[in-house]
N, C-alpha and C. Protein backbone atom coordinates (compact mmCIF):
# COMPACT_ATOMS: atom_id res chain seq x y z
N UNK A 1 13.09 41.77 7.68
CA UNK A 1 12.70 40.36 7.75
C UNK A 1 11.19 40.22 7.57
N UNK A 2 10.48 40.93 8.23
CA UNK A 2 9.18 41.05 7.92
C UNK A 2 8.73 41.54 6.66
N UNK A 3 8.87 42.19 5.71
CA UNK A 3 8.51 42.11 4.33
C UNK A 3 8.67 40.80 3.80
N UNK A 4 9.99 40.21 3.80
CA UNK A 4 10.19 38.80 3.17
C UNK A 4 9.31 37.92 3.86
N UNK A 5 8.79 37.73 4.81
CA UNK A 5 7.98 36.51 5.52
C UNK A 5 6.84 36.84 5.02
N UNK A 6 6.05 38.50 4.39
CA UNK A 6 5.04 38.85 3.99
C UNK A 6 4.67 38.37 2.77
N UNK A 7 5.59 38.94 2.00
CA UNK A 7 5.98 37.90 0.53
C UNK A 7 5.54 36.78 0.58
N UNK A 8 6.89 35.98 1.44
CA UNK A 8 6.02 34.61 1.40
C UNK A 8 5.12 33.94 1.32
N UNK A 9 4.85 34.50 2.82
CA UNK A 9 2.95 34.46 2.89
C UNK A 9 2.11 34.27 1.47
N UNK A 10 2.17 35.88 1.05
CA UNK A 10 1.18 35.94 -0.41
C UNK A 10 1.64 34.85 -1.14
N UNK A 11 2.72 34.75 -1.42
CA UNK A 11 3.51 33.36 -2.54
C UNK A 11 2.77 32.27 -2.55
N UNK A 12 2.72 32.16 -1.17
CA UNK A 12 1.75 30.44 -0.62
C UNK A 12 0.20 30.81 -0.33
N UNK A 13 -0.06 31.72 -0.43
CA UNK A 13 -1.55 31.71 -0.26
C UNK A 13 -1.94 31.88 -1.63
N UNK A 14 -1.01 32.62 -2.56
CA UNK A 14 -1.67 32.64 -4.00
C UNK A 14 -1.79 31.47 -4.79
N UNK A 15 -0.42 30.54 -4.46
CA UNK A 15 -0.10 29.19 -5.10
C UNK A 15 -1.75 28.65 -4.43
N UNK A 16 -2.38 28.28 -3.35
CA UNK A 16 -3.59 28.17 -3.13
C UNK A 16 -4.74 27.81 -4.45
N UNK A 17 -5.24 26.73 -5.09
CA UNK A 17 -5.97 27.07 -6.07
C UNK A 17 -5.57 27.59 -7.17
N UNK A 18 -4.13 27.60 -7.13
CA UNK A 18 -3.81 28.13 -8.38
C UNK A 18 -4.37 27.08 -9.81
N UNK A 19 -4.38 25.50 -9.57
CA UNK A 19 -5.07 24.84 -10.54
C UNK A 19 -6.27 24.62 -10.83
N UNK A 20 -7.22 25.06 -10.40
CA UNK A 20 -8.58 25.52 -9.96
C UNK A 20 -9.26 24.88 -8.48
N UNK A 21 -10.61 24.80 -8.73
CA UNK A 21 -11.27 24.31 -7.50
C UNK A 21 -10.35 22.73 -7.20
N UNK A 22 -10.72 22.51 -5.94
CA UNK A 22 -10.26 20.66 -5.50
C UNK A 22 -11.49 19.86 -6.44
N UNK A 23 -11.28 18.72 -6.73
CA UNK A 23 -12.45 18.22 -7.02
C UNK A 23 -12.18 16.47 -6.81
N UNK A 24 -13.19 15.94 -6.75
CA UNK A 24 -13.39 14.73 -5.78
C UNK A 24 -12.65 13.65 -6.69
N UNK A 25 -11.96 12.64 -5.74
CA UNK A 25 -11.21 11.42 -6.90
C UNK A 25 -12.49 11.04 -7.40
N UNK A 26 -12.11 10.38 -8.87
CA UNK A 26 -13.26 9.77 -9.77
C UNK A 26 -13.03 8.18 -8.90
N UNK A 27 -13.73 6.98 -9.51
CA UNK A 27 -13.72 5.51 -9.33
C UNK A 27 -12.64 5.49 -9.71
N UNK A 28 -11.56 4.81 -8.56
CA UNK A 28 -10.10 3.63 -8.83
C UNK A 28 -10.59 3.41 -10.35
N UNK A 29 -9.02 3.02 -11.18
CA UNK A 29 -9.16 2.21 -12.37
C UNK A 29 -9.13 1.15 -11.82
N UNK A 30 -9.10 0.18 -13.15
CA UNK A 30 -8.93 -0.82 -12.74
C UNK A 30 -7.54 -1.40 -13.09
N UNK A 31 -6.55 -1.86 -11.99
CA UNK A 31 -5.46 -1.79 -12.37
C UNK A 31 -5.23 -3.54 -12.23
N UNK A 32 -3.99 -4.09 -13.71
CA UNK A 32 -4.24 -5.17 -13.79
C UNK A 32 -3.16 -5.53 -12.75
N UNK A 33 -3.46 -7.04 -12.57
CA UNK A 33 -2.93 -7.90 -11.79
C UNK A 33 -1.51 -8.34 -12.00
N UNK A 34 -0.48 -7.96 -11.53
CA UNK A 34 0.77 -8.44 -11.79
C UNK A 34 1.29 -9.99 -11.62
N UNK A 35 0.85 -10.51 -10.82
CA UNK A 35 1.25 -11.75 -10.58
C UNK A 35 2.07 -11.81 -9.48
N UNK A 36 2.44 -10.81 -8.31
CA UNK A 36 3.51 -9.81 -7.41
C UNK A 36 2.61 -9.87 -6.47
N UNK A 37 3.20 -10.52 -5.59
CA UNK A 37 2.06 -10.42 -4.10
C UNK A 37 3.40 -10.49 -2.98
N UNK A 38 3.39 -8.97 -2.14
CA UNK A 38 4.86 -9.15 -1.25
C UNK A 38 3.59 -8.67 0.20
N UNK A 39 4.05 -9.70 0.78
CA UNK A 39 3.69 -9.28 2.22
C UNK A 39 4.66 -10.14 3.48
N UNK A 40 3.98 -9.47 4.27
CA UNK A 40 5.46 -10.05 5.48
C UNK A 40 5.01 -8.86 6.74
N UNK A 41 5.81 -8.89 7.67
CA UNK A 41 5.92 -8.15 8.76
C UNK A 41 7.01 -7.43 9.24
N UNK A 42 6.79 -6.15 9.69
CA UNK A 42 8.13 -4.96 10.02
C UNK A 42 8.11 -4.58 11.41
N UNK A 43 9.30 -4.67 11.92
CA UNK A 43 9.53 -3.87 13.16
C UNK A 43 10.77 -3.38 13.70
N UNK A 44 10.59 -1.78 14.06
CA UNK A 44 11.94 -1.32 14.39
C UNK A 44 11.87 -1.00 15.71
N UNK A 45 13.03 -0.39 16.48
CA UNK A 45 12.79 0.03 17.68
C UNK A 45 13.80 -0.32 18.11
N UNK A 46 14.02 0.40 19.75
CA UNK A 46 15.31 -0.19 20.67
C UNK A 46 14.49 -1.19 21.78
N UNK A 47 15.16 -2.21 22.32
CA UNK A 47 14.63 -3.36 23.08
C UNK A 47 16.15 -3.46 23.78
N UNK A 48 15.77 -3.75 24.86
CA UNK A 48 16.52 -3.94 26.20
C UNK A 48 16.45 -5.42 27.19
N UNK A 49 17.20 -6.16 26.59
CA UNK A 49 17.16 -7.61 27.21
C UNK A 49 17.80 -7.88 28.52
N UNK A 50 17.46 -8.28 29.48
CA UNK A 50 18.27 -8.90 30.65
C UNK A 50 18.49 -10.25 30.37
């Protein structure tokens, strides 16, 4: 079991950078305006009434 978890390990530490360095988001585009505006309010949960 311990070889395979070792493996692993390397698997995910190599995948690491595998696409090169991180590098910083550029400036948002500018994305156009749909005409779509959804807003409203959410709530879940358990509630207990007497």
């Amino acid at each position: 079991m311990k070889p395979i978890a070792l493996i692993l390990a390397l698997v995910a530490l190599a995948a690491c950078g595998a696409d090169g360095e991180p590098q910083r988001p550029g400036a948002p585009e500018m994305t156009p305006q749909t005409g779509l505006t959804i807003s409203g309010e959410a709530r879940f949960g358990v509630t207990k009434t007497y």
